[in-house]
N, C-alpha and C. Protein backbone atom coordinates (compact mmCIF):
# COMPACT_ATOMS: atom_id res chain seq x y z
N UNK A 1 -58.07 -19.15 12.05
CA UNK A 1 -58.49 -19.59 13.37
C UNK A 1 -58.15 -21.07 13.53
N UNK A 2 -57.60 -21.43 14.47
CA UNK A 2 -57.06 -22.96 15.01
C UNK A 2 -58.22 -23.67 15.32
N UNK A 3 -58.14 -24.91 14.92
CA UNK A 3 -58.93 -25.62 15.56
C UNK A 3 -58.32 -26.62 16.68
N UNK A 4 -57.27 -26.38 17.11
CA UNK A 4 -57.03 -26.66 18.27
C UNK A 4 -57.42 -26.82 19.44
N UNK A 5 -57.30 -27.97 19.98
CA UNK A 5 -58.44 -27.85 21.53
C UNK A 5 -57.20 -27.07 22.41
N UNK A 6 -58.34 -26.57 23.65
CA UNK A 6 -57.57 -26.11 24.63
C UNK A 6 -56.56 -27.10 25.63
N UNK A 7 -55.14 -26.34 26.35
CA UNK A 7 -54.68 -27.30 26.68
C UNK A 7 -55.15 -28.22 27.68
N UNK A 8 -56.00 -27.80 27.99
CA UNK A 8 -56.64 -28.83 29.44
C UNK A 8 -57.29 -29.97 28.96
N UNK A 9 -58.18 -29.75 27.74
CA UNK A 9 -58.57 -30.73 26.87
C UNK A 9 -57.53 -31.46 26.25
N UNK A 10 -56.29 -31.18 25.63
CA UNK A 10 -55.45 -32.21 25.21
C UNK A 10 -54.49 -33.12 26.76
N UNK A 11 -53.87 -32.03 28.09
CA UNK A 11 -53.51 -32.73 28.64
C UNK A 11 -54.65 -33.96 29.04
N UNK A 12 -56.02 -33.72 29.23
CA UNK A 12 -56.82 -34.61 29.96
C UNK A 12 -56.93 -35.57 28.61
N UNK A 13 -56.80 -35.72 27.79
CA UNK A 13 -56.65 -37.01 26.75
C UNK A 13 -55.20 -37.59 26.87
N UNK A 14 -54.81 -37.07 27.49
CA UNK A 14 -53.74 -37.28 27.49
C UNK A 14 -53.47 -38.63 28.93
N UNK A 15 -53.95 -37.84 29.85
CA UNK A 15 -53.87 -38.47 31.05
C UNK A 15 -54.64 -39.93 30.83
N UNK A 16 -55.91 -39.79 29.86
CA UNK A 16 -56.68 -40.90 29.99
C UNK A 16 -55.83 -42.01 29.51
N UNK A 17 -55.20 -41.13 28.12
CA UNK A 17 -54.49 -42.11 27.55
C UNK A 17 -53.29 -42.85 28.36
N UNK A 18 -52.30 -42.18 29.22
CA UNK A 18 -51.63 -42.90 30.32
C UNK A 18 -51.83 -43.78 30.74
N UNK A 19 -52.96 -43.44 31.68
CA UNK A 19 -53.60 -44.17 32.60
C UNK A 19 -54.16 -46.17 31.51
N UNK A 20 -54.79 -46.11 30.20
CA UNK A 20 -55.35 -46.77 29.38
C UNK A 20 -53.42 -47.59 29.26
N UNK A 21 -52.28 -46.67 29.12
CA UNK A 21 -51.23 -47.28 28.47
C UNK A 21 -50.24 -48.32 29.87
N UNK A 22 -50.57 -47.32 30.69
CA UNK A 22 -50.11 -48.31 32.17
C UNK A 22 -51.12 -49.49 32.30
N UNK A 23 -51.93 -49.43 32.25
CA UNK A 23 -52.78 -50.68 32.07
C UNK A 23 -52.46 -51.88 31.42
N UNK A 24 -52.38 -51.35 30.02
CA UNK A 24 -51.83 -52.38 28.99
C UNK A 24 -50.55 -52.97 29.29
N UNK A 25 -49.12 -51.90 29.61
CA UNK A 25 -48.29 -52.26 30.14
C UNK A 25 -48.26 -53.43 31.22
N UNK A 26 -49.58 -53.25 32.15
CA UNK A 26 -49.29 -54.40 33.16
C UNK A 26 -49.86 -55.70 32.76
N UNK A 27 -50.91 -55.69 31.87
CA UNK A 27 -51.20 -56.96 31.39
C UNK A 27 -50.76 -57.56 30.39
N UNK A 28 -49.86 -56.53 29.64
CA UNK A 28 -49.37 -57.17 28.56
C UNK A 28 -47.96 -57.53 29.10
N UNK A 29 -47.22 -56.86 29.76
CA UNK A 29 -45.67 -57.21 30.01
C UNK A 29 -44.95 -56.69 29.17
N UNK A 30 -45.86 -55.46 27.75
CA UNK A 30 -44.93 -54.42 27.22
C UNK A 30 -44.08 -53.62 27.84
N UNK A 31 -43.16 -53.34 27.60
CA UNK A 31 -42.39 -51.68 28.08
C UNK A 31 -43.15 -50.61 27.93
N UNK A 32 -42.30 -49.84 28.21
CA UNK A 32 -43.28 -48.05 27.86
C UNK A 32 -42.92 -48.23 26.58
N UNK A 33 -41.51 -48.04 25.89
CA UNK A 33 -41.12 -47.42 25.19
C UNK A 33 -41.89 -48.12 23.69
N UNK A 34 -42.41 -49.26 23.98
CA UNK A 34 -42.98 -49.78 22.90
C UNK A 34 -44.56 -49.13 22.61
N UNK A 35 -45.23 -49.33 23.93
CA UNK A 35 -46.36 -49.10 24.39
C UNK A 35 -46.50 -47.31 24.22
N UNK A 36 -45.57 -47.04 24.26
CA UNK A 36 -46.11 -45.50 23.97
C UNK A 36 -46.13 -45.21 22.49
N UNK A 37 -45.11 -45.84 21.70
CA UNK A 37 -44.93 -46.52 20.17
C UNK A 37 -46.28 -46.60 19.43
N UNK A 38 -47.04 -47.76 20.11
CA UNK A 38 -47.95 -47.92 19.56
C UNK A 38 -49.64 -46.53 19.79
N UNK A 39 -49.09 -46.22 21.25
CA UNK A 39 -50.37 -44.83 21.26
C UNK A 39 -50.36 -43.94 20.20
N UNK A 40 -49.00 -43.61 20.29
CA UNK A 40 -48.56 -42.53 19.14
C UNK A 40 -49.01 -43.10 17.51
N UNK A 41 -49.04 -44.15 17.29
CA UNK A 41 -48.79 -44.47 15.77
C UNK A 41 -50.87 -45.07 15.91
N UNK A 42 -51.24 -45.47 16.69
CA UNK A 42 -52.61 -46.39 16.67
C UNK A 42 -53.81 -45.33 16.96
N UNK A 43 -53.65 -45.07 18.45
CA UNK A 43 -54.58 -45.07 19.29
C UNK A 43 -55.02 -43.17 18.81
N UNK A 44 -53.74 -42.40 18.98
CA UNK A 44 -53.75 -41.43 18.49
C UNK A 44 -54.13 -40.62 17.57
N UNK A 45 -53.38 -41.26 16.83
CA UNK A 45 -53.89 -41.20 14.95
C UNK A 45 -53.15 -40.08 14.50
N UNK A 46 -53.98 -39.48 13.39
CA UNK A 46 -53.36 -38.53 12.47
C UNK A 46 -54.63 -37.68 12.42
N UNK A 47 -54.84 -36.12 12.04
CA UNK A 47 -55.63 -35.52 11.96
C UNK A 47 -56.87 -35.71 10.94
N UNK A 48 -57.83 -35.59 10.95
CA UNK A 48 -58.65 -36.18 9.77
C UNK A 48 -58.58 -37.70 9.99
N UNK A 49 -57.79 -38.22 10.28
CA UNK A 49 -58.09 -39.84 10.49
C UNK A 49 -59.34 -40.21 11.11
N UNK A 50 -59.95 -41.41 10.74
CA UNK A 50 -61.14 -41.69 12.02
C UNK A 50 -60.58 -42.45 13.03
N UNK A 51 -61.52 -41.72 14.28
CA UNK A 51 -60.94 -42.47 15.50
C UNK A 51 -59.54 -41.48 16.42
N UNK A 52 -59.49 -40.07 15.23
CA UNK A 52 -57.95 -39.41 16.02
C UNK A 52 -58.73 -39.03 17.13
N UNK A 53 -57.75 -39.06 18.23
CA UNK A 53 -57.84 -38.45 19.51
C UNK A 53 -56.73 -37.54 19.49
N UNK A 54 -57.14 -36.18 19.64
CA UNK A 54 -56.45 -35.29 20.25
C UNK A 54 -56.12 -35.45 21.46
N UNK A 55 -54.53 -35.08 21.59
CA UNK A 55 -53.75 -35.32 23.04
C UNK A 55 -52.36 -34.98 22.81
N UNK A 56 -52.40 -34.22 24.52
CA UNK A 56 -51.11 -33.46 24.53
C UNK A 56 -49.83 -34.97 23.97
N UNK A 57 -48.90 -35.39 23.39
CA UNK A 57 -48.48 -36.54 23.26
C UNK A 57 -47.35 -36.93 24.06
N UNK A 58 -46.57 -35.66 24.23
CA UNK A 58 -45.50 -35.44 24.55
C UNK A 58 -45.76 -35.29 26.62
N UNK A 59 -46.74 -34.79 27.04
CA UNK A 59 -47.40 -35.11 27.86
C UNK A 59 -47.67 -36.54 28.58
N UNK A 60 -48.30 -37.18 27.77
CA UNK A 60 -48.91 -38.75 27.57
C UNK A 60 -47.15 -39.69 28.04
N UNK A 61 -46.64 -39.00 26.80
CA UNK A 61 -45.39 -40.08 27.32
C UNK A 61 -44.31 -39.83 28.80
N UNK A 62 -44.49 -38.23 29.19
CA UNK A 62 -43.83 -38.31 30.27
C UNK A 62 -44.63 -38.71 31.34
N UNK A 63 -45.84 -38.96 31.48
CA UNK A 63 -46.93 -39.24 32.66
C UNK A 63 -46.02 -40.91 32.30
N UNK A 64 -46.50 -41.59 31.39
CA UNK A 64 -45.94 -43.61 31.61
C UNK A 64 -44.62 -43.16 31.65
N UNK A 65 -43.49 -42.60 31.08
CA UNK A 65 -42.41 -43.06 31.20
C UNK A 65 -41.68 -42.17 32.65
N UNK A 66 -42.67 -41.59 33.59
CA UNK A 66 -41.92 -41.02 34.78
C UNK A 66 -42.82 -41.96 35.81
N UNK A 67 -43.98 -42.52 35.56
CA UNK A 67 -44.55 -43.19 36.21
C UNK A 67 -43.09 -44.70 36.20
N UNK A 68 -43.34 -45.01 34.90
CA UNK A 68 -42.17 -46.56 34.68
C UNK A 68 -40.64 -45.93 35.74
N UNK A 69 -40.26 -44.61 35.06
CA UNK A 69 -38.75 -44.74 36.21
C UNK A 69 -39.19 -44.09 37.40
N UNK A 70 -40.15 -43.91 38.11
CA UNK A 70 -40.22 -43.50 39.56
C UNK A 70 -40.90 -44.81 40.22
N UNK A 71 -41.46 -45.66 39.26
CA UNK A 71 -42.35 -46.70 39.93
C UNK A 71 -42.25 -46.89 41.95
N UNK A 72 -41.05 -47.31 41.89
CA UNK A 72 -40.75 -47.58 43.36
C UNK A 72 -41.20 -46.77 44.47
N UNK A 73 -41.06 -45.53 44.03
CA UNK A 73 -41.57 -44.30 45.07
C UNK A 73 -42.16 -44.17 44.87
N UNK A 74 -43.33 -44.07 43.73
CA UNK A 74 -44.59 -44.04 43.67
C UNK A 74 -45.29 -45.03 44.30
N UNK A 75 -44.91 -46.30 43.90
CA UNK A 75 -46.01 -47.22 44.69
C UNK A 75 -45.48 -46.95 46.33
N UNK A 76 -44.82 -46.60 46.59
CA UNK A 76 -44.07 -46.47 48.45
C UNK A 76 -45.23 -45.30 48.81
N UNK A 77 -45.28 -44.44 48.19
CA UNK A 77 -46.38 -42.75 48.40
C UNK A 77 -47.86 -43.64 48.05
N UNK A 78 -48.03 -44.28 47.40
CA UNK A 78 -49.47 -45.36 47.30
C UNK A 78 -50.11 -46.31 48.73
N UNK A 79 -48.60 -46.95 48.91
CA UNK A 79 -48.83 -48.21 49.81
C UNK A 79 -49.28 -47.00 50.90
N UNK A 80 -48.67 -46.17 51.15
CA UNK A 80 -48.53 -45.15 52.48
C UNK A 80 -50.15 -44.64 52.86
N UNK A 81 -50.72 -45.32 51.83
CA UNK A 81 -52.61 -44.25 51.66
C UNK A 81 -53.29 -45.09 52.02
N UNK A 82 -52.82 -46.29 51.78
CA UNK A 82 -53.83 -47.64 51.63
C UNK A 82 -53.56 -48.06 53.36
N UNK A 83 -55.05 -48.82 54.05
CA UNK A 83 -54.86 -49.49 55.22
C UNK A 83 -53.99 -51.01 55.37
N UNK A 84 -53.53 -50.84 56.80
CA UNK A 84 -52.49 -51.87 57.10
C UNK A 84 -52.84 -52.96 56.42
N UNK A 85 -54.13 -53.59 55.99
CA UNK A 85 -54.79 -54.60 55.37
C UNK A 85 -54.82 -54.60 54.08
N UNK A 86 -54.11 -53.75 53.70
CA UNK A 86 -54.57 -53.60 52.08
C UNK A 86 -52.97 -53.91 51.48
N UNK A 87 -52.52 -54.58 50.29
CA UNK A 87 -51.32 -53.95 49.86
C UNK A 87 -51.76 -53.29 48.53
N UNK A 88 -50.75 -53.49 47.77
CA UNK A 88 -50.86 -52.25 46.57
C UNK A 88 -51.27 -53.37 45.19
N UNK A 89 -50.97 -54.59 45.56
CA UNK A 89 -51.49 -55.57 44.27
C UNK A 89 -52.54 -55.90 44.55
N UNK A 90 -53.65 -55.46 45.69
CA UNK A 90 -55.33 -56.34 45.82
C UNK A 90 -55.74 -54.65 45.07
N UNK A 91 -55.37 -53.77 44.89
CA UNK A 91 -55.61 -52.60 44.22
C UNK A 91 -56.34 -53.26 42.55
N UNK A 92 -57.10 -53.17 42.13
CA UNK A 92 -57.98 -53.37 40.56
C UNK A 92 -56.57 -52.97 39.65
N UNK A 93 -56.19 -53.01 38.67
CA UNK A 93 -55.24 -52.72 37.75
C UNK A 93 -55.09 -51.15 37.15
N UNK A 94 -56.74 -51.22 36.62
CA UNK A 94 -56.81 -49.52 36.41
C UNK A 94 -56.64 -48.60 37.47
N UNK A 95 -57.09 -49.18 38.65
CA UNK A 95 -57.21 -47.97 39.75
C UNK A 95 -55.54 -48.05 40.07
N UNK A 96 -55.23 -49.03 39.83
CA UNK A 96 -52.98 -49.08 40.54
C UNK A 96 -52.69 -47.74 39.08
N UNK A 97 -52.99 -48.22 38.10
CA UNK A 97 -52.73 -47.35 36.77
C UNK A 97 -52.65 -45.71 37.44
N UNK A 98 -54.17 -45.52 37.62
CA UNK A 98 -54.98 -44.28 38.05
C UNK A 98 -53.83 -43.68 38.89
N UNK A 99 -53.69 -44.23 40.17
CA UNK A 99 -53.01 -43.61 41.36
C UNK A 99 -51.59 -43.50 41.01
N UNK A 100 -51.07 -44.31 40.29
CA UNK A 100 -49.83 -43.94 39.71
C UNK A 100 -49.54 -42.76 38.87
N UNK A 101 -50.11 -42.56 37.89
CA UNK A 101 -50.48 -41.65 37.01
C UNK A 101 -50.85 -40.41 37.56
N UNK A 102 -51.69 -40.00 39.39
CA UNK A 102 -51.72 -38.98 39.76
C UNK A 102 -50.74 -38.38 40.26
N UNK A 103 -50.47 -39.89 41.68
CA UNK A 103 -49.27 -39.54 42.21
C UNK A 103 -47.94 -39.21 41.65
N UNK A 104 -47.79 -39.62 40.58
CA UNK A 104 -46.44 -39.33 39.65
C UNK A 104 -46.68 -37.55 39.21
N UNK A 105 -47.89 -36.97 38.76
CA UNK A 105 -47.85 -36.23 38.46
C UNK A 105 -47.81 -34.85 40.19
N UNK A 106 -48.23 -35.10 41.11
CA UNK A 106 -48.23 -34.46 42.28
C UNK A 106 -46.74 -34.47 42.69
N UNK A 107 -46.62 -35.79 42.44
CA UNK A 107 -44.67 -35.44 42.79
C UNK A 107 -43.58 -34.80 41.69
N UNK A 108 -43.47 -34.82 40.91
CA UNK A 108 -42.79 -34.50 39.66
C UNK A 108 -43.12 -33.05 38.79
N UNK A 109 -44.56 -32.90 38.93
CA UNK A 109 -45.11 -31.86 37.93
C UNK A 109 -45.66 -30.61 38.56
N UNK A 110 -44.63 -30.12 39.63
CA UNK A 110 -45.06 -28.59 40.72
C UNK A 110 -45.62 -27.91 39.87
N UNK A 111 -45.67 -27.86 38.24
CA UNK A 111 -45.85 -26.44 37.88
C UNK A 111 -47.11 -26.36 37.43
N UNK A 112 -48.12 -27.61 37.65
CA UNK A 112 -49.91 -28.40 37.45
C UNK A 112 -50.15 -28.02 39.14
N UNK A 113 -50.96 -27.49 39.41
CA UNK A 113 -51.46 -27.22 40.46
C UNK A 113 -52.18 -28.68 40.75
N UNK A 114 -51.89 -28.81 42.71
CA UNK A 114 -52.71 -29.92 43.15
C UNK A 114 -54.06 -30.56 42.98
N UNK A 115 -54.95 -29.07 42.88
CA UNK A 115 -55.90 -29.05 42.92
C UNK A 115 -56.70 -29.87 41.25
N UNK A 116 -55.80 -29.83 40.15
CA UNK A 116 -55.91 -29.65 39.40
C UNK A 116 -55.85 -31.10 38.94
N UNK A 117 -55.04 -31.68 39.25
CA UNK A 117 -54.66 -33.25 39.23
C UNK A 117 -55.25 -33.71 40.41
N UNK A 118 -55.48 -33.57 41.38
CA UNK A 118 -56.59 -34.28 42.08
C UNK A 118 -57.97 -34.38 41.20
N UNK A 119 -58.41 -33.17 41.08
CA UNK A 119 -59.99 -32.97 39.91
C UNK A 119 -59.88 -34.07 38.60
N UNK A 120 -58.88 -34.18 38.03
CA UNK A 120 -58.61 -34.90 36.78
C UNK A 120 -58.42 -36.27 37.05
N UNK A 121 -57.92 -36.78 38.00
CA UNK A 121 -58.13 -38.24 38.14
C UNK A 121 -59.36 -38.71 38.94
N UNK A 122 -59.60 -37.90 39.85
CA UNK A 122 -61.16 -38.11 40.65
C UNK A 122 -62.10 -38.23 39.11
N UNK A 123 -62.00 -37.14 38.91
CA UNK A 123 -62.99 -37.22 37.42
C UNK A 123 -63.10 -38.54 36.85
N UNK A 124 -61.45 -38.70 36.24
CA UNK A 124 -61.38 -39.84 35.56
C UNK A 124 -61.97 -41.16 36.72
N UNK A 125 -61.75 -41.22 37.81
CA UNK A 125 -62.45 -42.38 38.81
C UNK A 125 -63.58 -42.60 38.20
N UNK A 126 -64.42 -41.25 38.46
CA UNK A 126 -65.84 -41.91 37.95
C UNK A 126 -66.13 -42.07 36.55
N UNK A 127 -65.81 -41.93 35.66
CA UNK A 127 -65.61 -42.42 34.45
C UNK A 127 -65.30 -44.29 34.83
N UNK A 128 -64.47 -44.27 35.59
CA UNK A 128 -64.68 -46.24 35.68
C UNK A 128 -65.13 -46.77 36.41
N UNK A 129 -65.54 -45.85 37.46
CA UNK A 129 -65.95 -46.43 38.25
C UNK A 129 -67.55 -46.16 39.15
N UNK A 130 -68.46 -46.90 39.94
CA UNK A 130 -69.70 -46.52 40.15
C UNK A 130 -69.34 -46.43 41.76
N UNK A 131 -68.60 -46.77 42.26
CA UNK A 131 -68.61 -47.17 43.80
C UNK A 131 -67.50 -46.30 44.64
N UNK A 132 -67.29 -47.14 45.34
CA UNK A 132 -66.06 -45.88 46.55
C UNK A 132 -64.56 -45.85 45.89
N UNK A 133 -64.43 -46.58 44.83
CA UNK A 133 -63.02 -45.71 44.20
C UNK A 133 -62.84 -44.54 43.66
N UNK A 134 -63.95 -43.62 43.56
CA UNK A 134 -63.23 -42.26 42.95
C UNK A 134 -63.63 -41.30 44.31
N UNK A 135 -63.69 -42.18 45.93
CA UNK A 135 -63.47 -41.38 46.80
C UNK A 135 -62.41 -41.94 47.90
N UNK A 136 -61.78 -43.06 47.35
CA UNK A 136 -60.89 -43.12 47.51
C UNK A 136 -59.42 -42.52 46.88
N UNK A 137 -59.42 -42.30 45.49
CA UNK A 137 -58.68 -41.55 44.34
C UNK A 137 -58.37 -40.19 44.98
N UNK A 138 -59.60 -39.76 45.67
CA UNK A 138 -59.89 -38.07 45.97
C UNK A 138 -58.96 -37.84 47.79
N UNK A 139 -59.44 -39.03 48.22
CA UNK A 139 -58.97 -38.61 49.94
C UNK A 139 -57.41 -39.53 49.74
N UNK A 140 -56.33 -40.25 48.89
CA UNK A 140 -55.30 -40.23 48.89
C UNK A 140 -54.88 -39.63 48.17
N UNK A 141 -55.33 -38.94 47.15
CA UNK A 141 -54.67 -37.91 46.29
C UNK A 141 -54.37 -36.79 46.96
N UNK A 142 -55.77 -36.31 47.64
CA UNK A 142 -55.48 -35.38 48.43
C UNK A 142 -54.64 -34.97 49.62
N UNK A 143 -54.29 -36.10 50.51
CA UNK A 143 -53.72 -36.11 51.34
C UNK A 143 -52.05 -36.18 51.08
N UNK A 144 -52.19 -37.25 49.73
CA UNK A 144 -50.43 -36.81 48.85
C UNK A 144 -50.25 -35.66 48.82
N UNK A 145 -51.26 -34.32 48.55
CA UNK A 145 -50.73 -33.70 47.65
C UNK A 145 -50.63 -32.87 49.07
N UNK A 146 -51.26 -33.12 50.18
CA UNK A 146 -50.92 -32.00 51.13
C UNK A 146 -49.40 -32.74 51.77
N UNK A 147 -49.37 -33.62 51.84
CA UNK A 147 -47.90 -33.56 52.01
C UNK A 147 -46.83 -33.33 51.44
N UNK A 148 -46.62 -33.13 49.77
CA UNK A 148 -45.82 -33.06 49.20
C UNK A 148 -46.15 -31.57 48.93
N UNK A 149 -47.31 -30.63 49.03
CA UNK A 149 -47.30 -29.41 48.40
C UNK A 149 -47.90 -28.64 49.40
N UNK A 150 -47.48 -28.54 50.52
CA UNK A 150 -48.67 -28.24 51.30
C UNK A 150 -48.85 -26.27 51.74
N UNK A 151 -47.95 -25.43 50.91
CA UNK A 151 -47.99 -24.38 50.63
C UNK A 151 -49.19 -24.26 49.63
N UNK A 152 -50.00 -24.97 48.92
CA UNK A 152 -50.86 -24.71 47.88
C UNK A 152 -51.91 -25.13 48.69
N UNK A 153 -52.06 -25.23 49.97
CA UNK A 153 -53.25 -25.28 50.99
C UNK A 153 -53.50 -25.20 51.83
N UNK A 154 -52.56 -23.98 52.09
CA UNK A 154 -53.04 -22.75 53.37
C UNK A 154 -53.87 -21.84 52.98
């Protein structure tokens, strides 16, 4: 018998971990390719190690490294949610992380249901947050995902 977690449990360590590695990326001025380097070898671990986190890995790295080469259209599908008053850098760092990390996956990953990646980053919202960002997370996620998928919500 496996002791394997289920996949929803490794993608969602997975996502956190993204979301945690775009972060770093922006304050540190790492690349992905380093920054995912170090998830894999640090943050990750090895089985029996203390501190391993199970996570899809291979997952983890296409969420930062399709987030890093779509950046442009992603933040363009971001700016598009946010009011005329807002741009996309008065956005908190984690929450730019967050919305990147969804929206990348709503555009790119048809074969994750909308519903499914909306739930997983809203989730993750409140995990950081106490106030109106994980209903903001929820009403531009959602509204991405009805424009880009909008057969999955009729």
């Amino acid at each position: 018998m496996s002791n394997t977690p289920p996949v929803a449990e490794l993608r969602g360590a997975a996502r956190l971990a993204a979301v945690q590695a775009l972060y770093q990326m922006e304050l540190s001025g790492l690349g992905a390719k380093k920054v995912i380097m170090q998830f894999r070898n640090h943050e990750f671990g090895y089985d029996g190690e203390d501190g391993f986190v199970a996570a899809d890995e291979e997952f983890f790295e296409e969420i930062v490294q399709g987030v890093v080469d779509g950046q442009a259209a992603i933040d363009v599908e971001i700016a598009k949610k946010l009011s005329e008053k807002w741009k996309l850098s008065r956005l908190d760092v984690t929450l730019r992380a967050l919305m990147r990390a969804g929206t990348f996956e709503l555009m790119a990953r048809i074969d994750i249901p909308a519903r499914v990646v909306i739930d997983e980053y809203v989730t993750m919202a409140t995990d950081f947050y106490d106030n109106k960002e994980p209903n903001f997370v929820n009403a531009s996620l959602d509204k991405l995902a009805r424009e880009l998928r909008p057969s999955e919500f009729r």
